[in-house]
Protein backbone atom coordinates (compact mmCIF):
# COMPACT_ATOMS: atom_id res chain seq x y z
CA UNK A 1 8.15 204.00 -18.92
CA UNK A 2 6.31 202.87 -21.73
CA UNK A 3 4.40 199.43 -21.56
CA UNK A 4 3.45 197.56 -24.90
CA UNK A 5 -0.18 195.39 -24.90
CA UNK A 6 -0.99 193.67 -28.19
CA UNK A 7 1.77 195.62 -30.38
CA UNK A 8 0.36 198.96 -29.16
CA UNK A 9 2.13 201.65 -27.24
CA UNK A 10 0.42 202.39 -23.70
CA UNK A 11 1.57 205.49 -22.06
CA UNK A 12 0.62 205.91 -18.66
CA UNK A 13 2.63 207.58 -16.55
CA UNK A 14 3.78 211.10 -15.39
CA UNK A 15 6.83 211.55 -17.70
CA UNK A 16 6.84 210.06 -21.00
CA UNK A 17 9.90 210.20 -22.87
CA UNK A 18 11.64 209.78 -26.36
CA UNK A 19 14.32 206.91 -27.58
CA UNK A 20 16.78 209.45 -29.74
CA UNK A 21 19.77 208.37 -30.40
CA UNK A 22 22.91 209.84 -31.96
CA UNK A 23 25.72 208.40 -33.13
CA UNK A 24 28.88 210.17 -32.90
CA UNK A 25 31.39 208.20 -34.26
CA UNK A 26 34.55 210.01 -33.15
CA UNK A 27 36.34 209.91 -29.56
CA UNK A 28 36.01 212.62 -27.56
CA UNK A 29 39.83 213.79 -27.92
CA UNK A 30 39.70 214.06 -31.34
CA UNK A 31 37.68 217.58 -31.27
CA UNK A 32 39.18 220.44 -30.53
CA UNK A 33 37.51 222.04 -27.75
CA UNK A 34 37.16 225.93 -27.71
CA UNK A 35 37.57 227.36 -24.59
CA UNK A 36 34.08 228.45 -22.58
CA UNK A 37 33.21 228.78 -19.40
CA UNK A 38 29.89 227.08 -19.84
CA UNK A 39 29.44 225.67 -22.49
CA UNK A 40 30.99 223.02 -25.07
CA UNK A 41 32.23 223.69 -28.38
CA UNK A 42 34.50 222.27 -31.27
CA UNK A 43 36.65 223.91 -33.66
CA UNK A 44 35.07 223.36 -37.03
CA UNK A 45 36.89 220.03 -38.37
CA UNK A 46 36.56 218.09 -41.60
CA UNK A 47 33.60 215.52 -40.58
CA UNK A 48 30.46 214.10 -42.00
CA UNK A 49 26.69 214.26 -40.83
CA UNK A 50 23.90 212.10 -41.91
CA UNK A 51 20.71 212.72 -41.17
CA UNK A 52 17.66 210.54 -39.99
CA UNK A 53 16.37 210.16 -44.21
CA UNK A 54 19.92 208.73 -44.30
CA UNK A 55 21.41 211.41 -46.64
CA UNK A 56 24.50 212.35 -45.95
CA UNK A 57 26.64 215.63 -46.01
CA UNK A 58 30.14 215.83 -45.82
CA UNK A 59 32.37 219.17 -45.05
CA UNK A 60 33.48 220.50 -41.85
CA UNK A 61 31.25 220.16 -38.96
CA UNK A 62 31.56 221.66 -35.04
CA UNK A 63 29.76 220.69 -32.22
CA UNK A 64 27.21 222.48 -29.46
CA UNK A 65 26.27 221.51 -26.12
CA UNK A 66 26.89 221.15 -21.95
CA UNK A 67 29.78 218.45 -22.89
CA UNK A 68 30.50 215.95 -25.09
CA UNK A 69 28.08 213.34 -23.53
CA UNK A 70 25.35 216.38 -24.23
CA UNK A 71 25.38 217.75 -27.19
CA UNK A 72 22.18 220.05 -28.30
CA UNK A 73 23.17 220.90 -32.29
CA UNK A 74 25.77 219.85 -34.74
CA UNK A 75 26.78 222.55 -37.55
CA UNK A 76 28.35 221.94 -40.54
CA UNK A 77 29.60 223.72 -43.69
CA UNK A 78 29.33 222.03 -46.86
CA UNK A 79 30.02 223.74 -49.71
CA UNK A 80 28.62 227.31 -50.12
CA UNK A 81 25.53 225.93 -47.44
CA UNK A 82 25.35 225.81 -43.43
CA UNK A 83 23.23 223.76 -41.71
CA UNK A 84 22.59 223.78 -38.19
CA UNK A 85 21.39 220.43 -36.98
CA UNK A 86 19.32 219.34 -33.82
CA UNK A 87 20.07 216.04 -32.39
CA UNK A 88 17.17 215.20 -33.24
CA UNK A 89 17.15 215.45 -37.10
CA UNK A 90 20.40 213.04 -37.02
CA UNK A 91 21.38 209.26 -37.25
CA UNK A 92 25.09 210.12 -37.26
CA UNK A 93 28.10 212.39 -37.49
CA UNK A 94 31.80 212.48 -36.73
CA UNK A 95 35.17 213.62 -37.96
CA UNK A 96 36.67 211.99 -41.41
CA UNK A 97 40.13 212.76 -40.64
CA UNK A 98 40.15 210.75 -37.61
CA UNK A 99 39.95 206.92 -36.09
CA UNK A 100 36.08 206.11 -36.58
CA UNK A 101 34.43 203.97 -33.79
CA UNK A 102 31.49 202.20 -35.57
CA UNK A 103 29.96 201.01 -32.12
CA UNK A 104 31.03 203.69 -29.69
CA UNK A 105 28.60 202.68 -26.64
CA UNK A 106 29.46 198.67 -27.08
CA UNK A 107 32.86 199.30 -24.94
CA UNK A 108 33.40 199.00 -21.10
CA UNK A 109 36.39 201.55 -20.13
CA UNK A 110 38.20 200.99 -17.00
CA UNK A 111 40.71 203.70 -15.78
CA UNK A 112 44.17 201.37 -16.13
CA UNK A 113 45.92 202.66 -12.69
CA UNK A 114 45.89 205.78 -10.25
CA UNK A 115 48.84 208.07 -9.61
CA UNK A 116 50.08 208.56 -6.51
CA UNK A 117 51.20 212.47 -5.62
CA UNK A 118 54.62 213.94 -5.36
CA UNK A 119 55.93 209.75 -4.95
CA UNK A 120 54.36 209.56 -1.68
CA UNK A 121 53.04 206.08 -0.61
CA UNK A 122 50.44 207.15 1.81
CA UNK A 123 49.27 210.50 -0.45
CA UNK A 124 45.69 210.07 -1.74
CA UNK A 125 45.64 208.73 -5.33
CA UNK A 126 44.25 210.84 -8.35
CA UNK A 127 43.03 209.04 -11.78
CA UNK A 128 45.09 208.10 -14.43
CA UNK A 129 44.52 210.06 -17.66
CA UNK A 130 44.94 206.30 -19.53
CA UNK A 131 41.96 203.78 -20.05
CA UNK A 132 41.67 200.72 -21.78
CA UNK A 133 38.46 199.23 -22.83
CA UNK A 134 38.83 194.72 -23.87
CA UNK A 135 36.43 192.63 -25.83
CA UNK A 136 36.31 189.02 -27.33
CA UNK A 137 35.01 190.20 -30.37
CA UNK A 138 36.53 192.98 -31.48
CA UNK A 139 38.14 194.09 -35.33
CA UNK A 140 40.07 196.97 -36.58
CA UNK A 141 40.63 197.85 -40.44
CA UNK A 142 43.61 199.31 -41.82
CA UNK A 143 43.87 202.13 -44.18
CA UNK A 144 44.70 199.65 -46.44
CA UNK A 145 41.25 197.72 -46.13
CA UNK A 146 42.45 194.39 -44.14
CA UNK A 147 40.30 193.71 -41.25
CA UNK A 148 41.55 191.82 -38.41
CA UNK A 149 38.88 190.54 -35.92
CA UNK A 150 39.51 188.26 -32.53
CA UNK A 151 40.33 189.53 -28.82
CA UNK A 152 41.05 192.68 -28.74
CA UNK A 153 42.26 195.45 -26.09
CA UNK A 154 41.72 199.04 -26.63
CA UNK A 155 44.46 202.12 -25.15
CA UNK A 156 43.09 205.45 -24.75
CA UNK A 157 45.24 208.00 -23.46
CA UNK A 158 43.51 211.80 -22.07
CA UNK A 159 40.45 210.88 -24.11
CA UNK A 160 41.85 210.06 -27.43
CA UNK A 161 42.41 206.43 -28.90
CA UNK A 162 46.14 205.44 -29.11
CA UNK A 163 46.95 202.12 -29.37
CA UNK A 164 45.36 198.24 -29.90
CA UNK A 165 46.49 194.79 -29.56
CA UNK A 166 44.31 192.13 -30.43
CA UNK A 167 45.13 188.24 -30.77
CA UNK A 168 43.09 186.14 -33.86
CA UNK A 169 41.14 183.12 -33.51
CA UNK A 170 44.67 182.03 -35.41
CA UNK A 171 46.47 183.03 -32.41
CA UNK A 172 48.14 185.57 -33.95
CA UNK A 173 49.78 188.60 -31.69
CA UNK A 174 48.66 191.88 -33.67
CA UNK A 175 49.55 195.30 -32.11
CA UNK A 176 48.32 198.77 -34.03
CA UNK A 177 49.28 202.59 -33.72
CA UNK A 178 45.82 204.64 -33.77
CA UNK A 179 47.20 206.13 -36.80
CA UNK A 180 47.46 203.00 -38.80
CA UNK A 181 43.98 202.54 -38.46
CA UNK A 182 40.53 203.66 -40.03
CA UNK A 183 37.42 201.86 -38.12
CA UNK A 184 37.38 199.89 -34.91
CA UNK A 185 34.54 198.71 -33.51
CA UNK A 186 32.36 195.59 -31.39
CA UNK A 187 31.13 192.32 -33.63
CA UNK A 188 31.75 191.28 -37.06
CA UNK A 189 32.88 193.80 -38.77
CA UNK A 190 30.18 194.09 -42.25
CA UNK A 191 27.72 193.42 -39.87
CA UNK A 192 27.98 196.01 -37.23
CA UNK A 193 25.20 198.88 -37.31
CA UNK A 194 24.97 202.08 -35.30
CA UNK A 195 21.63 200.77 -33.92
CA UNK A 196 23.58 199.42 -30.79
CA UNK A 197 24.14 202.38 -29.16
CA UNK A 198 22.60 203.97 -25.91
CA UNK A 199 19.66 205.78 -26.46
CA UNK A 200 18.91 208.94 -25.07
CA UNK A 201 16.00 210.38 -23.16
CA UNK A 202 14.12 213.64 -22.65
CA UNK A 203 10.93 214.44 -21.18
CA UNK A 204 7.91 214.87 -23.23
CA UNK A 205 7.30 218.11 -21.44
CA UNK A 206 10.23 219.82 -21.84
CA UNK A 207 10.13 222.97 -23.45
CA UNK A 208 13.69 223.08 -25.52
CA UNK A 209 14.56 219.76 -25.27
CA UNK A 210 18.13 221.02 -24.68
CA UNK A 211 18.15 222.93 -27.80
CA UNK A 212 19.29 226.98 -26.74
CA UNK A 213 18.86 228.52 -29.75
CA UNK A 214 16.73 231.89 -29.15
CA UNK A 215 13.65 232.23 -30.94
CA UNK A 216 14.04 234.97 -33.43
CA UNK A 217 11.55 237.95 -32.06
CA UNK A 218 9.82 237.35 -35.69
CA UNK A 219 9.01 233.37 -34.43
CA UNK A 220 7.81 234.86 -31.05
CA UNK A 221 4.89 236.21 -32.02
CA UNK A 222 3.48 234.92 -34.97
CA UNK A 223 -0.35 235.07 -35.66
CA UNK A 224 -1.56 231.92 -36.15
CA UNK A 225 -5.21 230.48 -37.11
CA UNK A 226 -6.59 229.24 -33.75
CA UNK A 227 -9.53 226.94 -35.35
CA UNK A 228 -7.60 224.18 -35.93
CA UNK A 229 -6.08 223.90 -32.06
CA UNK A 230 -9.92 224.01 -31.18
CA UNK A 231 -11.23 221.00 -29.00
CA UNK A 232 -14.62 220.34 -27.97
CA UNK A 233 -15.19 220.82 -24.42
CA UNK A 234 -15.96 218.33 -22.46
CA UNK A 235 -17.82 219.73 -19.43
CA UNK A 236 -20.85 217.40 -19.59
CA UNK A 237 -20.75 213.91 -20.41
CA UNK A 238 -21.48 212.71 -23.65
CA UNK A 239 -23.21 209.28 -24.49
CA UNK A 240 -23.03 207.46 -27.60
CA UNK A 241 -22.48 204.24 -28.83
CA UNK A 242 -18.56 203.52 -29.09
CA UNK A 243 -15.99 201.58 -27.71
CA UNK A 244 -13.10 200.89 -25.41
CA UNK A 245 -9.76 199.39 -25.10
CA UNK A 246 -8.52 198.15 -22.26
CA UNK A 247 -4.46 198.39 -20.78
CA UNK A 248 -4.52 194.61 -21.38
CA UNK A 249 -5.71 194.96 -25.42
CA UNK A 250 -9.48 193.80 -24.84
CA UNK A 251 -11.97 195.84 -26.71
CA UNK A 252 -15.35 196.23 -24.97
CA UNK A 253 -18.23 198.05 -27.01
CA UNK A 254 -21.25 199.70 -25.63
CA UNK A 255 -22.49 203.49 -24.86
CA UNK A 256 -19.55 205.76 -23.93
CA UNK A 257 -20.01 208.59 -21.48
CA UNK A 258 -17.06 210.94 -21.32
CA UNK A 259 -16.76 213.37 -18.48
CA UNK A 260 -14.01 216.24 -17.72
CA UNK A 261 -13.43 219.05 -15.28
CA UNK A 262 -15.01 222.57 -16.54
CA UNK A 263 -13.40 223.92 -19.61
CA UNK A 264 -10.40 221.15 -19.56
CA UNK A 265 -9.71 220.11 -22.64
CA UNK A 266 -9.25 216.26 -21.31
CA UNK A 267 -11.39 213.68 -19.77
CA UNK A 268 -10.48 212.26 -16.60
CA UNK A 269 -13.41 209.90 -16.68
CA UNK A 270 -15.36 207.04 -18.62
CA UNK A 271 -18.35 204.95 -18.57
CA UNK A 272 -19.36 202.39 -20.67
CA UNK A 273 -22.44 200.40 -20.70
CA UNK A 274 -22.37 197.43 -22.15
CA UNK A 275 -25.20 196.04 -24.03
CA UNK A 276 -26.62 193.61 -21.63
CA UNK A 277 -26.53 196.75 -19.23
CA UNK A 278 -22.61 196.26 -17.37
CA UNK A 279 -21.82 199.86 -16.20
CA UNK A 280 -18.47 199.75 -15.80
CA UNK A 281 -15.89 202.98 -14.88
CA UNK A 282 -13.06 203.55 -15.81
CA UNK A 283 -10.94 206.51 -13.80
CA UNK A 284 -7.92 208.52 -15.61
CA UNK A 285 -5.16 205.50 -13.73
CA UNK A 286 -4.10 203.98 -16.87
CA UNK A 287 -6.67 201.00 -17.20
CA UNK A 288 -7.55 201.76 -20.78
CA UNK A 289 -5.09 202.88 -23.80
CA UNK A 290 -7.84 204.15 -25.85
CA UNK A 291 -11.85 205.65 -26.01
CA UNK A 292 -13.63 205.64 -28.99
CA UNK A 293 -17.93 207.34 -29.81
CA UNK A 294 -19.17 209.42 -32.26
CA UNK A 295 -21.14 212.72 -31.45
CA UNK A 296 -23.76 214.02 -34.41
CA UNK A 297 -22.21 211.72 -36.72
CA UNK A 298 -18.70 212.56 -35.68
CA UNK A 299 -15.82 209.80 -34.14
CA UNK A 300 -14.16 210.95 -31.79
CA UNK A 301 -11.09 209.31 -30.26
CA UNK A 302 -9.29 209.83 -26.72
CA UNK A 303 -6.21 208.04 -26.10
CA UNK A 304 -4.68 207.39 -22.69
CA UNK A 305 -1.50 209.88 -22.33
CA UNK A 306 0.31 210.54 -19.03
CA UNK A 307 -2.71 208.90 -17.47
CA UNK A 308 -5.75 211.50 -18.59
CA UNK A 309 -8.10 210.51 -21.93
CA UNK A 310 -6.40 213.07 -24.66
CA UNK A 311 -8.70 213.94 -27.45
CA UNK A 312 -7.16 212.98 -30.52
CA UNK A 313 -7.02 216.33 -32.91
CA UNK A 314 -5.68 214.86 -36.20
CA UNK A 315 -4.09 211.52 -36.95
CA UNK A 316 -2.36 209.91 -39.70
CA UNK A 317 -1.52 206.11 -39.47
CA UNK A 318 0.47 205.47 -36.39
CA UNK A 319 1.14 209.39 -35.88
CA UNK A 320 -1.53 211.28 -33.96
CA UNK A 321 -1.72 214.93 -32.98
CA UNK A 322 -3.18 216.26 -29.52
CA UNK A 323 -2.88 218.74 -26.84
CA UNK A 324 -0.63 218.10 -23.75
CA UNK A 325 -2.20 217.74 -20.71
CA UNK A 326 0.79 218.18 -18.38
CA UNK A 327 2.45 221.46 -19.97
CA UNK A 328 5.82 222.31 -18.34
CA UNK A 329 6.08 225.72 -20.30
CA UNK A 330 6.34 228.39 -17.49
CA UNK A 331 4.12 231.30 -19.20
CA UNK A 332 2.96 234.10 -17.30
CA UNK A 333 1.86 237.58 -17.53
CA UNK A 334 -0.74 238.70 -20.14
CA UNK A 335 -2.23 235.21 -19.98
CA UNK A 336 -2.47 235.23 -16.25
CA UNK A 337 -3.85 238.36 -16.28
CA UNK A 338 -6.36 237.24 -18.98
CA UNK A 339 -7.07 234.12 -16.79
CA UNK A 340 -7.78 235.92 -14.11
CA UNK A 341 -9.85 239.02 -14.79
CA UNK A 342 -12.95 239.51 -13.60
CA UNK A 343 -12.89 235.96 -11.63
CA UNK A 344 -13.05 236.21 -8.04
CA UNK A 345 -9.75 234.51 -6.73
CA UNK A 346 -11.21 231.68 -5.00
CA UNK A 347 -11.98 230.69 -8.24
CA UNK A 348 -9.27 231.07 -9.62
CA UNK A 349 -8.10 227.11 -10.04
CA UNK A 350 -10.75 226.76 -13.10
CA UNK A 351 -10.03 230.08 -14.56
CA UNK A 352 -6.18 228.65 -15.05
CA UNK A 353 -6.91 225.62 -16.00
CA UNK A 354 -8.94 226.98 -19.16
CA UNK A 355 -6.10 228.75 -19.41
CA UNK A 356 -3.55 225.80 -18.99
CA UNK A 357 -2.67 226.01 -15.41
CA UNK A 358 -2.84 225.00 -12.09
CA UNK A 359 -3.38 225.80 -8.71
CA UNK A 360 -1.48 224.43 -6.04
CA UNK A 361 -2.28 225.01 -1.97
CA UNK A 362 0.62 225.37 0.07
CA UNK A 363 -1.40 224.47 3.51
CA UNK A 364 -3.66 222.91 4.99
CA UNK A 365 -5.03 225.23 7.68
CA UNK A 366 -5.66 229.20 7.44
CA UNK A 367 -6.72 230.81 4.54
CA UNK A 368 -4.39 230.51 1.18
CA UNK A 369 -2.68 233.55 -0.36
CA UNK A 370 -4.32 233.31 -3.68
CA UNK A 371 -1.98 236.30 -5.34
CA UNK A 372 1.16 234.24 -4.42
CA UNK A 373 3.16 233.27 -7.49
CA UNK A 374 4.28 229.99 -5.73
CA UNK A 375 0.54 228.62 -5.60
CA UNK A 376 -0.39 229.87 -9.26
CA UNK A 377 1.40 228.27 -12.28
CA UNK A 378 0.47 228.96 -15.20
CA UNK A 379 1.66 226.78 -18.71
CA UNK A 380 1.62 227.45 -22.12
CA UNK A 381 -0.53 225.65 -24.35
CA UNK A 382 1.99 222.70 -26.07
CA UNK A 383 0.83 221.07 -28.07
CA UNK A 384 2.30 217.29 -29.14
CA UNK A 385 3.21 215.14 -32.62
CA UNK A 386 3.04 211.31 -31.20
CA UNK A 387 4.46 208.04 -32.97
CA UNK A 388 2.34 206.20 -31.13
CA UNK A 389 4.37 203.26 -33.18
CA UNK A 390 7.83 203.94 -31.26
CA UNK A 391 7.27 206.60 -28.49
CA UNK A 392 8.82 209.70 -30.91
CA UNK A 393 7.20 212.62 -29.97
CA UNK A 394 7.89 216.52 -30.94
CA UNK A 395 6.34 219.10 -28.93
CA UNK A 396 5.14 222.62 -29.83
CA UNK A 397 4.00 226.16 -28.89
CA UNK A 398 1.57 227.86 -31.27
CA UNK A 399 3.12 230.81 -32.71
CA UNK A 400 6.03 230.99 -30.16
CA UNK A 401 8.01 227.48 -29.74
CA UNK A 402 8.63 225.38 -33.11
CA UNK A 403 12.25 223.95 -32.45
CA UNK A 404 11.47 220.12 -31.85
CA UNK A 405 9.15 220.29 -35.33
CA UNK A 406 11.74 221.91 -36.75
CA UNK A 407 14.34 219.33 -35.47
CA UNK A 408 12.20 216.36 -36.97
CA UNK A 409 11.82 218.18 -40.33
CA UNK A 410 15.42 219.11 -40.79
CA UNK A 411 16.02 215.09 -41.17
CA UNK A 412 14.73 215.40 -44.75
CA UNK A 413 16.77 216.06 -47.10
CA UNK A 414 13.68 217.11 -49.38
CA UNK A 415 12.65 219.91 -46.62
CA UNK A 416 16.27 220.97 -46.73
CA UNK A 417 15.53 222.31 -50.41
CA UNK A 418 12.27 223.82 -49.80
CA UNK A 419 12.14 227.91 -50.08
CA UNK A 420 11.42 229.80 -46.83
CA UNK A 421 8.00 229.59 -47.31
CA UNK A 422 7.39 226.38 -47.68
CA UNK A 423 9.51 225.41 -44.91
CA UNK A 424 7.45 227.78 -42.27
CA UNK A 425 4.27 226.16 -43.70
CA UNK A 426 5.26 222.75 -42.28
CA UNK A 427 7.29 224.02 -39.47
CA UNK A 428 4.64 226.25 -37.96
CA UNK A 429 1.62 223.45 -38.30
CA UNK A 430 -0.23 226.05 -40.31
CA UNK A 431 -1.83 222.49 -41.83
CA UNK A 432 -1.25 219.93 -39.27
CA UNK A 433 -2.27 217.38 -41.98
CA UNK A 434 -0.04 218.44 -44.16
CA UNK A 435 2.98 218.50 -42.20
CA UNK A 436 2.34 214.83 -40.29
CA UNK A 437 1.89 213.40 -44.00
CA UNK A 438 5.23 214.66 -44.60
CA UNK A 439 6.48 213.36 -41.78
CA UNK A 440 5.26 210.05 -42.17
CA UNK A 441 5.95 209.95 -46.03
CA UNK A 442 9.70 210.93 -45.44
CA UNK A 443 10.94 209.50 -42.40
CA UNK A 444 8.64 207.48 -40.09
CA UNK A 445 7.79 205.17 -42.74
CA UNK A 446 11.25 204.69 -44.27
């Protein structure tokens, strides 16, 4: 849940999550579903993508994902080029050949009647294949171009439009065959955008955002130049003139003192003095949104995320970059062993948290089984692109995990025709800078 105070976006809670959403402007029985045990796919079908710079590509396109509610990537050929889209670098797709739904989550559907089995009165009913979704303002445009607007009731039939009748504000009695027809939708028809549609969510933390593709062994292991991912420690308190702002928008100046856990790369705590000498403390419970003090002629910047004071590693405009302090990135091995040599195991909850992990007791009496893999968790180091303007967020794994980035970047058309290179330069952060300013340059400020 995100809360807003004075036009600013507050996070402050355990799971933060992206608004994302997709249109797919084609009915569900319109793809042709390849058989898989687990998984959806689509036949590749003449249809149209177009992605979040609002460029669009037109060829034939097949779908990816858990079902058609859950998709995770869109592919389409066009011309002599494939792309393979997240859902995340689109505004909207769907097949050309086909009855096109402009406003595909504005309609209730109600199952029209059940079927009794083998014409038995008293045998348990099963669902009708056959919905039907009504509206008072509803329109439908012919091949032809007319458009015919006014109360209208919608026939689908084993997940694929078939039918409408719909009666004017003239009180005329219109029916129309799916096939005589090339948009439908919710509202005046001219006026209708894809913005009304349900949005979908996905924790910050998650690690593939339901996007399977493997990373290719060369991604896995990339060296990558650490100094930039470097932030200060904040062991000690620091004190320095600066400023606060408060969950409820008030800014209070005075001398700052930030304080953390050993080797954490977050504060948890902050004092400010006022200048008439009010201490007052603030704990990491979501009572400020933002800390602000400069060290030897330095500001730094903390911002409230998921309830702990994030140090704020690069920022341009509204679009900040920072480490995650609740990683959900399972990572064990080498960096457990690394966390853990040469540290007595009793210690062993501030060894993984400088190494981004966590301890957990599974008791409260006896002594605790500090070798056990179900008390010691260990997360990779994600690190996290913020709108801090909307709640859009894209998370990443130095030298390992790139997919969301990669996702958010694919919605240019302009990084579409980059060469290799330049595409890895902004998709791997090798200049953070560089790759927010694109960001913000060709998408988040459009």
């Amino acid at each position: 849940m995100k809360m807003i105070k004075n036009g600013l976006l507050l996070f402050s809670i355990a799971t933060s999550t992206i608004c994302s959403a997709q249109v797919n402007t084609t009915q569900e029985g319109n793809y042709k579903v390849r058989a898989s045990a687990d998984r959806y796919f689509t036949q590749f079908q003449n249809g149209y993508v177009v992605i979040k710079d609002g460029t669009r590509f037109d060829g034939q396109i097949s779908l990816f994902g858990s079902s058609y509610r859950s998709l995770s990537s869109v592919k389409i050929k066009t011309g002599e080029l494939t792309y393979d889209f997240y859902m995340r670098s689109l505004k909207e797709f769907g097949l050309s050949d086909n009855l096109i739904n402009d406003t595909p989550d504005a309609f209730d559907w109600f199952t029209m009647d059940k079927v009794k089995l083998m014409g038995d009165p008293n045998a348990p009913a099963k669902p009708s294949n056959k919905r039907k979704a009504v509206t008072n303002n509803g329109y439908v445009v012919t091949k032809s171009g007319a458009v015919y607007q006014g109360k209208m009731t919608v026939i689908e039939v084993k997940k694929k439009v078939e039918s409408f009748s719909l009666k004017t504000k003239d009180k005329q009695k219109l029916k129309f065959e799916a096939s005589e027809l090339s948009n439908f939708g919710v509202g005046e028809y001219g006026t209708v955008t894809n913005a009304a549609v349900a949005e979908e969510s996905t924790s910050v933390t998650s690690a593939i955002e339901n996007e399977e593709e493997p990373i290719d062994d060369a991604d896995a292991y990339d060296p990558i130049d650490a100094s930039f991912l470097a932030t200060k420690t904040t062991d000690e308190s620091v004190s320095t003139n600066g400023y606060v702002i408060t969950s409820a928008g008030e800014k209070i100046e005075g001398a700052v003192s930030v304080t953390a856990p050993p080797k954490i790369w977050f504060a948890t705590d902050v004092t400010l003095t006022t200048p008439s000498g009010v201490v007052k403390n603030y704990a990491n419970d979501g009572s400020l949104q933002k800390v602000v003090f400069t060290v030897n002629g330095q500001e730094k910047e903390f911002v409230n995320y998921e309830n702990e004071y994030v140090e704020i590693l690069h920022r341009e405009g509204k679009l900040i970059h920072f480490r995650n302090p609740h990683p959900t990135t399972s990572s064990m091995g080498g960096d457990l062993a690394d966390a853990l040599t040469g540290a007595a195991m009793e210690s062993a909850d501030r060894e993984l948290r400088e190494a981004g992990g966590s301890v957990t007791k599974t008791g409260t009496e006896g002594d605790t089984d500090w070798t056990s893999e179900e008390i010691i968790k260990l997360y990779a180091k994600e690190y996290i692109l913020l709108n801090e303007e909307n709640g859009r967020y894209a998370m990443y794994i130095p030298g390992k995990n790139y997919r969301q980035i990669k996702g958010e970047l694919m919605g240019s058309a302009e990084y579409l025709s980059m060469d290799k290179d330049s595409k890895n330069v902004l998709r791997k952060m090798g200049d953070p800078r560089a790759t927010m300013q694109f960001l913000n340059a060709k998408l988040y400020t459009k």
